[in-house]
N, C-alpha and C. Protein backbone atom coordinates (compact mmCIF):
# COMPACT_ATOMS: atom_id res chain seq x y z
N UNK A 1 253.41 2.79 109.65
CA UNK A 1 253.18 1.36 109.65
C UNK A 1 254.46 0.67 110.15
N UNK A 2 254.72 -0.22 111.29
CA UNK A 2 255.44 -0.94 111.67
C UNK A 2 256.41 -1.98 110.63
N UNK A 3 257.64 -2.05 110.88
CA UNK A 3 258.18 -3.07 109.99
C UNK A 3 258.79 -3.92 110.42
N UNK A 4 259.29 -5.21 109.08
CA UNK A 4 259.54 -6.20 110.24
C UNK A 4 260.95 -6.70 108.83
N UNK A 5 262.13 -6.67 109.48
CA UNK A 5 262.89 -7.13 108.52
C UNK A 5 263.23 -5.68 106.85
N UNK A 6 262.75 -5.18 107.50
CA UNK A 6 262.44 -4.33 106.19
C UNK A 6 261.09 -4.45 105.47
N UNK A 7 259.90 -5.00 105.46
CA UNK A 7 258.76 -5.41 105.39
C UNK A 7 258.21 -5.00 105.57
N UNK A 8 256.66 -4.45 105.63
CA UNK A 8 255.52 -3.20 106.04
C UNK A 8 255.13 -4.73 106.75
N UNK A 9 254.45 -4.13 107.95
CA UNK A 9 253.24 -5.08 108.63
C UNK A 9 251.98 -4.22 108.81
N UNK A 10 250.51 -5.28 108.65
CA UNK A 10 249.58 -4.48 108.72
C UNK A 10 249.00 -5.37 109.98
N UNK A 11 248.06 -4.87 110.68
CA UNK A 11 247.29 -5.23 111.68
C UNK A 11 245.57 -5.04 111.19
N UNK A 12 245.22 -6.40 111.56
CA UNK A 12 243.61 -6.45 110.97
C UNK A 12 242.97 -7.21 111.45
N UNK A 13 241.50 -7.16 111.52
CA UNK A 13 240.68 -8.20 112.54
C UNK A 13 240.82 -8.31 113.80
N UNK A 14 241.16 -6.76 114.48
CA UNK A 14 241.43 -6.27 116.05
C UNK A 14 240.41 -6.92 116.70
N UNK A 15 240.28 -7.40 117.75
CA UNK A 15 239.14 -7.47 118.86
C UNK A 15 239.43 -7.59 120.02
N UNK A 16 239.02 -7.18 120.82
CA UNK A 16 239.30 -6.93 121.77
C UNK A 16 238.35 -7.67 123.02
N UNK A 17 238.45 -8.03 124.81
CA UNK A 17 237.13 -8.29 125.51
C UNK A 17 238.04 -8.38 127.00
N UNK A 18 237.30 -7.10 127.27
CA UNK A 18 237.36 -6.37 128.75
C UNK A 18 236.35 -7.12 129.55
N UNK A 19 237.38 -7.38 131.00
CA UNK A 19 236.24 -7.64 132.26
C UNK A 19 237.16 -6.83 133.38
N UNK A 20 235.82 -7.03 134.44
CA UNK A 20 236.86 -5.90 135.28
C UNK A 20 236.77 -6.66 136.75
N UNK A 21 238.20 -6.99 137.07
CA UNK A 21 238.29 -8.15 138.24
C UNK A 21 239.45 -7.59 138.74
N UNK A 22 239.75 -8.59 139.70
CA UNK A 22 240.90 -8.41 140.76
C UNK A 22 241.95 -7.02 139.69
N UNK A 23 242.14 -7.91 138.33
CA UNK A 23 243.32 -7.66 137.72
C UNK A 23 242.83 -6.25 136.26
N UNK A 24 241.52 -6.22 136.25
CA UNK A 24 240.42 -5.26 135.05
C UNK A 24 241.31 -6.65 133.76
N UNK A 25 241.46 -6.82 133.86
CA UNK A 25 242.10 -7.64 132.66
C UNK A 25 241.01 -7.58 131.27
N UNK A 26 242.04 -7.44 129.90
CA UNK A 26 241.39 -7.43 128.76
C UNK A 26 242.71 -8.55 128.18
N UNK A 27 241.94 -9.08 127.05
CA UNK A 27 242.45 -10.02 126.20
C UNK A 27 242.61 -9.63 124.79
N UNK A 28 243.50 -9.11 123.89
CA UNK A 28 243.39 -8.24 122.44
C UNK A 28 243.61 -9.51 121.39
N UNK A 29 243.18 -9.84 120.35
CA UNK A 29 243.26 -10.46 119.55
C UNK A 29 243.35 -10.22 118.01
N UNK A 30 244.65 -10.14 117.36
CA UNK A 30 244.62 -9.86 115.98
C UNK A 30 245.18 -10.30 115.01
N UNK A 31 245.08 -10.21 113.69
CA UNK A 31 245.72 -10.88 112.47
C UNK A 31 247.11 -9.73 112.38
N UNK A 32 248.30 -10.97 111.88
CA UNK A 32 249.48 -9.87 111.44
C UNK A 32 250.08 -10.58 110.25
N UNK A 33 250.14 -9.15 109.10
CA UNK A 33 250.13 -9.81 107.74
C UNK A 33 251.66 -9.08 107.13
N UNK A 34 252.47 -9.68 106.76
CA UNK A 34 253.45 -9.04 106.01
C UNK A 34 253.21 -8.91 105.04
N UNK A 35 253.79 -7.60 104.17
CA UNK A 35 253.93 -6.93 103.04
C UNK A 35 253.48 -8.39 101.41
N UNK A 36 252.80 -8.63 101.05
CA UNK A 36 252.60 -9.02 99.80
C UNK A 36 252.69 -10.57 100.39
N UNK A 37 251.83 -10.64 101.99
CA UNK A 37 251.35 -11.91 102.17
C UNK A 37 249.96 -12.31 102.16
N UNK A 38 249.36 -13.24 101.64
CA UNK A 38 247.79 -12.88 102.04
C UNK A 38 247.00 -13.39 103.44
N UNK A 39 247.90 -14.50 103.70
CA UNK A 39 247.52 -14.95 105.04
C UNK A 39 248.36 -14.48 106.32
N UNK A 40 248.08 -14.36 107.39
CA UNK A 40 249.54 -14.07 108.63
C UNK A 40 248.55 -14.75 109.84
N UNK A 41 249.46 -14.52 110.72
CA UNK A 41 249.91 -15.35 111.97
C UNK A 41 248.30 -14.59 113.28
N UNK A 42 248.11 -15.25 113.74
CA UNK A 42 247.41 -14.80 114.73
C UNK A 42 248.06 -14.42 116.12
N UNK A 43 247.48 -13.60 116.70
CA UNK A 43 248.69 -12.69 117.87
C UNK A 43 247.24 -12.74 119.11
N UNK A 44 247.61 -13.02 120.16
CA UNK A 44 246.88 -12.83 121.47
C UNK A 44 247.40 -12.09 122.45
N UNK A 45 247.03 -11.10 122.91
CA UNK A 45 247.66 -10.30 124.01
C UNK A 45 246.59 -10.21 125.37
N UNK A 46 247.48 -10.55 126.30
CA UNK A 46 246.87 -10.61 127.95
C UNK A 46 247.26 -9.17 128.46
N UNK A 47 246.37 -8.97 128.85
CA UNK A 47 246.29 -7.21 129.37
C UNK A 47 246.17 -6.83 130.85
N UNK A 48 246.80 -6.83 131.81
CA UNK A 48 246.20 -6.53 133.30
C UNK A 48 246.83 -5.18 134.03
N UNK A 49 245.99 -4.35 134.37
CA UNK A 49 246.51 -3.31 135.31
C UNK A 49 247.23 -3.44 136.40
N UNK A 50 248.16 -3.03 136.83
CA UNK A 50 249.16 -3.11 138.17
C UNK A 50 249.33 -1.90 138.88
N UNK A 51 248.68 -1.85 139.49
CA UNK A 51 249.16 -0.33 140.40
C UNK A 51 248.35 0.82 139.51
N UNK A 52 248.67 1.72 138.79
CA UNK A 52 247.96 2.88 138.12
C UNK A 52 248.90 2.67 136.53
N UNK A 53 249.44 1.41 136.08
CA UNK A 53 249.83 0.93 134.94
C UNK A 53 249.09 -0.10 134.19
């Protein structure tokens, strides 16, 4: 499990949504909760292929 500060982080409520264009681009979307928090931060990640990366 990843840490942050000394802190456990958990990852939850993954989703994910693939299209496949110029770029195949996907968009990841998830909750990130520190250790003995009950709410955390929402995280968006932009995803695009470049070359064979």
């Amino acid at each position: 499990m990843p840490c942050l500060r000394g802190r456990d982080i958990q990852i939850k409520d993954v989703s994910y949504l693939r299209w496949t264009d110029n770029a195949d681009t996907m968009v990841v979307t998830f909750a990130e909760l520190l250790q003995g928090v009950q709410s955390g931060q929402a995280r968006r990640q932009y995803r695009a292929h470049q070359g064979n990366q």
